[in-house]
Protein backbone atom coordinates (compact mmCIF):
# COMPACT_ATOMS: atom_id res chain seq x y z
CA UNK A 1 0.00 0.00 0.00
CA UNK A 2 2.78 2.61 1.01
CA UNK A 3 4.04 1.61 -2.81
CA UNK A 4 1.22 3.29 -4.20
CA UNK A 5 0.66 6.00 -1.43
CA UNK A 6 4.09 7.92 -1.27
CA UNK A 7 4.48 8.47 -5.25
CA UNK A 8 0.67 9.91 -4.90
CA UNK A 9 1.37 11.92 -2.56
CA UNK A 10 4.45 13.28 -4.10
CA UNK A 11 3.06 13.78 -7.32
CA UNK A 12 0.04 15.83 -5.65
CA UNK A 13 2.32 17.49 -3.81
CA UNK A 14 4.22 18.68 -6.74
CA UNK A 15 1.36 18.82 -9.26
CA UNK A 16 -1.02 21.21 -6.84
CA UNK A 17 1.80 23.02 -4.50
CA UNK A 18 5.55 23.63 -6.05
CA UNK A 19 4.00 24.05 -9.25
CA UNK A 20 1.54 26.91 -8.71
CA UNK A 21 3.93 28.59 -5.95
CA UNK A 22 7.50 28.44 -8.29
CA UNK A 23 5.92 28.40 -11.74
CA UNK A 24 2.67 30.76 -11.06
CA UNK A 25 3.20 32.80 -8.51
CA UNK A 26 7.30 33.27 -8.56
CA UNK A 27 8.06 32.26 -12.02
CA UNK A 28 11.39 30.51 -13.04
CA UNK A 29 13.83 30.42 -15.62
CA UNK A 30 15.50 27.45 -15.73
CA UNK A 31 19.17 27.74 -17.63
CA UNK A 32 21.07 24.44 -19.42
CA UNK A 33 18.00 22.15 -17.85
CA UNK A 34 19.79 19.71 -19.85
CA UNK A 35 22.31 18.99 -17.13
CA UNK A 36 19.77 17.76 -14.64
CA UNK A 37 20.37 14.14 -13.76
CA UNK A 38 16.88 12.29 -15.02
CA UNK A 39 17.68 8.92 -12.57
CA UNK A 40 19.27 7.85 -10.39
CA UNK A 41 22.01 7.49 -8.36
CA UNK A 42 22.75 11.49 -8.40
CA UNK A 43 23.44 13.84 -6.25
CA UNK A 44 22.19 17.98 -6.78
CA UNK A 45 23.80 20.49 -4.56
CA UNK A 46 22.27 23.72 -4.75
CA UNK A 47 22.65 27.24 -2.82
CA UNK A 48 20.14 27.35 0.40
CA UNK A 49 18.26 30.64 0.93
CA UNK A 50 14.65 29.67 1.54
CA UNK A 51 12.03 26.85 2.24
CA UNK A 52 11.36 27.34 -1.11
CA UNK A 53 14.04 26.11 -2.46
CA UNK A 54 13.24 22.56 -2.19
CA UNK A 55 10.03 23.26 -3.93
CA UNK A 56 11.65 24.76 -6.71
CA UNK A 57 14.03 22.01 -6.92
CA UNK A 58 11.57 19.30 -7.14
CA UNK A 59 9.77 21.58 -10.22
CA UNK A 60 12.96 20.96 -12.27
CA UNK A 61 12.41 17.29 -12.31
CA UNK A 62 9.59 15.91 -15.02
CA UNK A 63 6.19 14.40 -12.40
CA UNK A 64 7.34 11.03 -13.89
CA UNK A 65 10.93 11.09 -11.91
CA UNK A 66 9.46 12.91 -8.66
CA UNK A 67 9.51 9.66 -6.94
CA UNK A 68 12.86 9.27 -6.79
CA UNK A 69 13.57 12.53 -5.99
CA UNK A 70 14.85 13.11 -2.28
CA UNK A 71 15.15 15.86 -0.56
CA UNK A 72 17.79 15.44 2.74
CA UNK A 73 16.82 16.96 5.30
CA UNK A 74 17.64 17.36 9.39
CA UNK A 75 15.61 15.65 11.21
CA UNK A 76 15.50 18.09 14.51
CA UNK A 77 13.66 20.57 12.33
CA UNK A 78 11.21 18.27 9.70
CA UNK A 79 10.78 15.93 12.54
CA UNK A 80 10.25 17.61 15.44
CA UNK A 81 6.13 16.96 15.64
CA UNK A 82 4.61 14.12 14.19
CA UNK A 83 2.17 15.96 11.83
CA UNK A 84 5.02 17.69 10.54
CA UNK A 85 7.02 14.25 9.83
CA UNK A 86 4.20 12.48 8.47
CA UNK A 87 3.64 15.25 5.71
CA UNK A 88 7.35 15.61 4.84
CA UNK A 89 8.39 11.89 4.26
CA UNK A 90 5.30 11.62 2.88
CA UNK A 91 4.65 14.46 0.26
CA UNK A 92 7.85 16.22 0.50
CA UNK A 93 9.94 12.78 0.08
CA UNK A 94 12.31 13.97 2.41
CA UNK A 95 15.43 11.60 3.74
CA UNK A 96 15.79 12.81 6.99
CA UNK A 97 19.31 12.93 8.69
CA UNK A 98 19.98 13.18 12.66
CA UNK A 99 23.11 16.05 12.84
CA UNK A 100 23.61 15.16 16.55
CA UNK A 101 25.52 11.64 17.14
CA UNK A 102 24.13 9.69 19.85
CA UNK A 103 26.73 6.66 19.54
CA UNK A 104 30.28 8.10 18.23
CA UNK A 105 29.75 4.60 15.77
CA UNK A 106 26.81 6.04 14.24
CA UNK A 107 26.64 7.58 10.64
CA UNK A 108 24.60 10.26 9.62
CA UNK A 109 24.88 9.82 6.33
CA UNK A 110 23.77 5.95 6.26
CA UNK A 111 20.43 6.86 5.05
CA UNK A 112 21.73 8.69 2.05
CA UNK A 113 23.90 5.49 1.14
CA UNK A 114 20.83 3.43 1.54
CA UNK A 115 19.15 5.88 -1.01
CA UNK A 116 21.75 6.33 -3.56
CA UNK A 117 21.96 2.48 -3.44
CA UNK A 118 18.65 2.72 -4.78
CA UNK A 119 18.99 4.48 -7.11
CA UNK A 120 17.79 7.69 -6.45
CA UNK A 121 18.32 11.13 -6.95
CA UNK A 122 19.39 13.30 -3.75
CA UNK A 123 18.78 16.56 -3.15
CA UNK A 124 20.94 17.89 -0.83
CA UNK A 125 22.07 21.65 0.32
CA UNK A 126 25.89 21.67 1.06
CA UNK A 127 25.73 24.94 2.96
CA UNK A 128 23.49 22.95 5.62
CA UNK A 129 21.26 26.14 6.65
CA UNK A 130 19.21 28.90 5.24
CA UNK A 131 21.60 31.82 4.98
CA UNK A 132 21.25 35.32 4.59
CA UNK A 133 18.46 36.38 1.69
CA UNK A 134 21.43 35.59 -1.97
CA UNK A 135 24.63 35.13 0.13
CA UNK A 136 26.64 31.77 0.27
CA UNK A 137 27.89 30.68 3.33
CA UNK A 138 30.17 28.29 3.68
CA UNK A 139 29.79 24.40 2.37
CA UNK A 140 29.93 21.40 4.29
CA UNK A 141 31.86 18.37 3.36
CA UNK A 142 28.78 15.80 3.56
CA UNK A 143 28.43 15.96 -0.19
CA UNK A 144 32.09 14.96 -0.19
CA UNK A 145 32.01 11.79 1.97
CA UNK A 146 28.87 10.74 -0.33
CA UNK A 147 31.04 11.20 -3.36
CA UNK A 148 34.28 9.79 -2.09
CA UNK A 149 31.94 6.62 -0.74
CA UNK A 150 30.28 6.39 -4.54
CA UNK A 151 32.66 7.94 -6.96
CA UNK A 152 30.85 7.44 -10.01
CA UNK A 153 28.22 9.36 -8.93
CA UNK A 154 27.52 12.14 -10.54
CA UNK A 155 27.14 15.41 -8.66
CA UNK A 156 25.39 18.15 -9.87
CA UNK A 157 26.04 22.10 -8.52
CA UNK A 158 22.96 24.20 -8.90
CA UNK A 159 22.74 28.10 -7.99
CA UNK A 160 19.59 29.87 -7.23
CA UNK A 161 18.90 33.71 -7.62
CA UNK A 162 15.75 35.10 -6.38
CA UNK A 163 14.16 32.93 -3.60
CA UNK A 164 15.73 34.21 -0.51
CA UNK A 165 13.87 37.76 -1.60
CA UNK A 166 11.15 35.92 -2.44
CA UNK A 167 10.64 33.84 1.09
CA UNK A 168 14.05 34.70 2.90
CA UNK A 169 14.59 32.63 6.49
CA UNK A 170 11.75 33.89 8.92
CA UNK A 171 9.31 34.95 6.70
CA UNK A 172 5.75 32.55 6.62
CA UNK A 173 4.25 33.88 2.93
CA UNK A 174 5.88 34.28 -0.21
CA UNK A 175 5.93 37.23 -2.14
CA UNK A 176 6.06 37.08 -6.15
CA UNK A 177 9.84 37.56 -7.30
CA UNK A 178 11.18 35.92 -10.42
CA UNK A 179 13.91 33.21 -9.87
CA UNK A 180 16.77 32.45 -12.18
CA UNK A 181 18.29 28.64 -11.76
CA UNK A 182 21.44 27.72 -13.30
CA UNK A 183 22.45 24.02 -13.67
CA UNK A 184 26.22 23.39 -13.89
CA UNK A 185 28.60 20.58 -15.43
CA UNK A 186 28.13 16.75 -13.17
CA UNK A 187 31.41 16.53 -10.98
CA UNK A 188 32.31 12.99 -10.14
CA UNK A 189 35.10 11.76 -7.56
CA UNK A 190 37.18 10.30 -10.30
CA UNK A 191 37.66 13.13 -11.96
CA UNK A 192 41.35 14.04 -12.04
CA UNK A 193 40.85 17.89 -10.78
CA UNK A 194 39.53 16.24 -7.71
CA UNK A 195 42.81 13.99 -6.65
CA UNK A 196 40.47 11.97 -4.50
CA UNK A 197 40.56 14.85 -1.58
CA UNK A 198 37.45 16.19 0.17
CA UNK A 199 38.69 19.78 0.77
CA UNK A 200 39.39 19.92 -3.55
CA UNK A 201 36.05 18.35 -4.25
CA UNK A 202 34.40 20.98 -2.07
CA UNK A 203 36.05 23.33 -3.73
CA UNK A 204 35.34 22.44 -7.15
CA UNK A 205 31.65 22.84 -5.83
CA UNK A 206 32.06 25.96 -4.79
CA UNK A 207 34.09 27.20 -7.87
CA UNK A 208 31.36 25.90 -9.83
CA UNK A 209 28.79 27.64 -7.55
CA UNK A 210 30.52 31.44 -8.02
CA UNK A 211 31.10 30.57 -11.79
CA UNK A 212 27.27 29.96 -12.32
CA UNK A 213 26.44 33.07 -9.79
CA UNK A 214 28.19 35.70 -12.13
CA UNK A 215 26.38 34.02 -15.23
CA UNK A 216 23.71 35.64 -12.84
CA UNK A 217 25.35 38.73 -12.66
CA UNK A 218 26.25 39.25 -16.24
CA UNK A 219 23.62 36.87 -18.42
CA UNK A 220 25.15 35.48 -21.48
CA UNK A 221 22.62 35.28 -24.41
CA UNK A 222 22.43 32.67 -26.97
C-alpha cells in the first residue's frame, strides 16, 4: 500500500503546491536544464536561501521522476512533531538525517547510502542552513564523503537567484519575485581535478557555484 501512497502523494504534492507557488506565482527560468540528472544514483547540490528552495528544486524534475527525488533533510527541524514528519516523508519525500551523534559509531549519512543504493536522486544543500536572503555561506563536506563513498556518482552544482527575496529565512508567505536557476557541469570523484581529496572536491563545488552566480550577474545570451 505505502508503494502506491508515497508516489501519490508526491506527485500531488508537486502537481497542486511547487507548481503553482515556483511556476505561477514566482516564475522561473531554468538555464542548461539539460544537465539535470533524469535517474538515479545522483546527487544535486544547490545554494540554500529559503524553504522554497526545495520546492523549486523538485519543479525541475519531469512528475514522472518525482519519486525518486529526495530531498535530505535534518531531522531536529522536519521531525520535530509528528504531523510535521508524516507530511514531509510523505509528500515532501524527504530523507531525513539526525546532525547530533548519539553513539560516536553512528553515521549520519547511512540513510543517504541506503538511497543512492537505490537508485535515487538526492537533493541535498551543502551549505546545511538557510543563509542570509542571496549570500553563500560556507559548504559542508557531507556531499564529499557521499562522493568519495560512490565515486561514479555524478554530482550536480545548482545556484539559485531570487528565492531568498522571495521567502528569505523567517518569513511565513511568499511574495512574487522571479527566480533564475542555473544548472552546472556533473562533478564525479574520479575526476582528475579532484585527486580523491574532500577539501578539492568541495572546492570544485564551490568554484562551480561562483562561476554559475556571475552568469547571474552578467547573463550570457544565446
Amino acid at each position: 500500500m505505502m508503494n502506491f501512497f508515497r508516489p501519490l502523494c508526491r506527485w500531488l504534492f508537486v502537481t497542486f503546491v511547487a507548481y503553482p507557488i515556483c511556476l505561477v506565482v514566482l516564475g522561473m527560468n531554468v538555464r542548461h536544464r539539460g544537465r539535470l540528472p533524469l535517474k538515479g544514483p545522483a546527487i544535486v547540490t544547490p545554494n540554500h536561501n529559503s524553504h522554497l528552495d526545495t520546492l523549486a528544486m523538485l519543479t525541475l524534475f519531469p512528475l514522472n521522476v518525482i519519486s525518486k527525488v529526495r530531498p535530505v533533510a535534518a531531522a531536529d527541524y522536519f521531525m520535530k512533531t509528528g504531523l510535521m514528519g508524516w507530511f514531509s516523508l510523505n509528500f515532501v519525500g524527504i530523507i531525513p538525517i539526525v546532525r547530533k551523534r548519539e553513539n560516536p559509531d553512528d553515521d549520519p549519512l547511512a540513510p543517504c547510502y541506503e538511497a543512492l543504493e537505490r537508485g535515487e536522486i538526492l537533493v541535498i544543500f551543502p551549505e546545511g542552513t538557510r543563509g542570509e536572503p542571496e549570500r553563500m555561506q560556507q559548504l559542508k563536506s557531507g556531499v564529499a564523503v557521499l562522493a568519495s563513498k560512490y565515486p561514479e556518482v555524478p554530482v550536480v552544482p545548482i545556484f539559485m537567484h531570487g528565492l531568498g527575496k522571495a521567502m528569505p529565512k523567517g518569513a511565513f508567505v511568499p511574495v512574487p519575485f522571479f527566480v533564475d536557476v542555473y544548472i552546472g557541469q556533473a562533478l564525479t570523484w574520479t575526476d582528475d581535478s579532484q585527486g580523491g581529496d574532500k577539501k578539492v572536491f568541495m572546492s570544485a563545488i564551490e568554484s562551480t557555484l561562483k562561476v554559475l552566480s556571475e552568469k547571474h550577474e552578467r547573463p550570457e545570451y544565446e
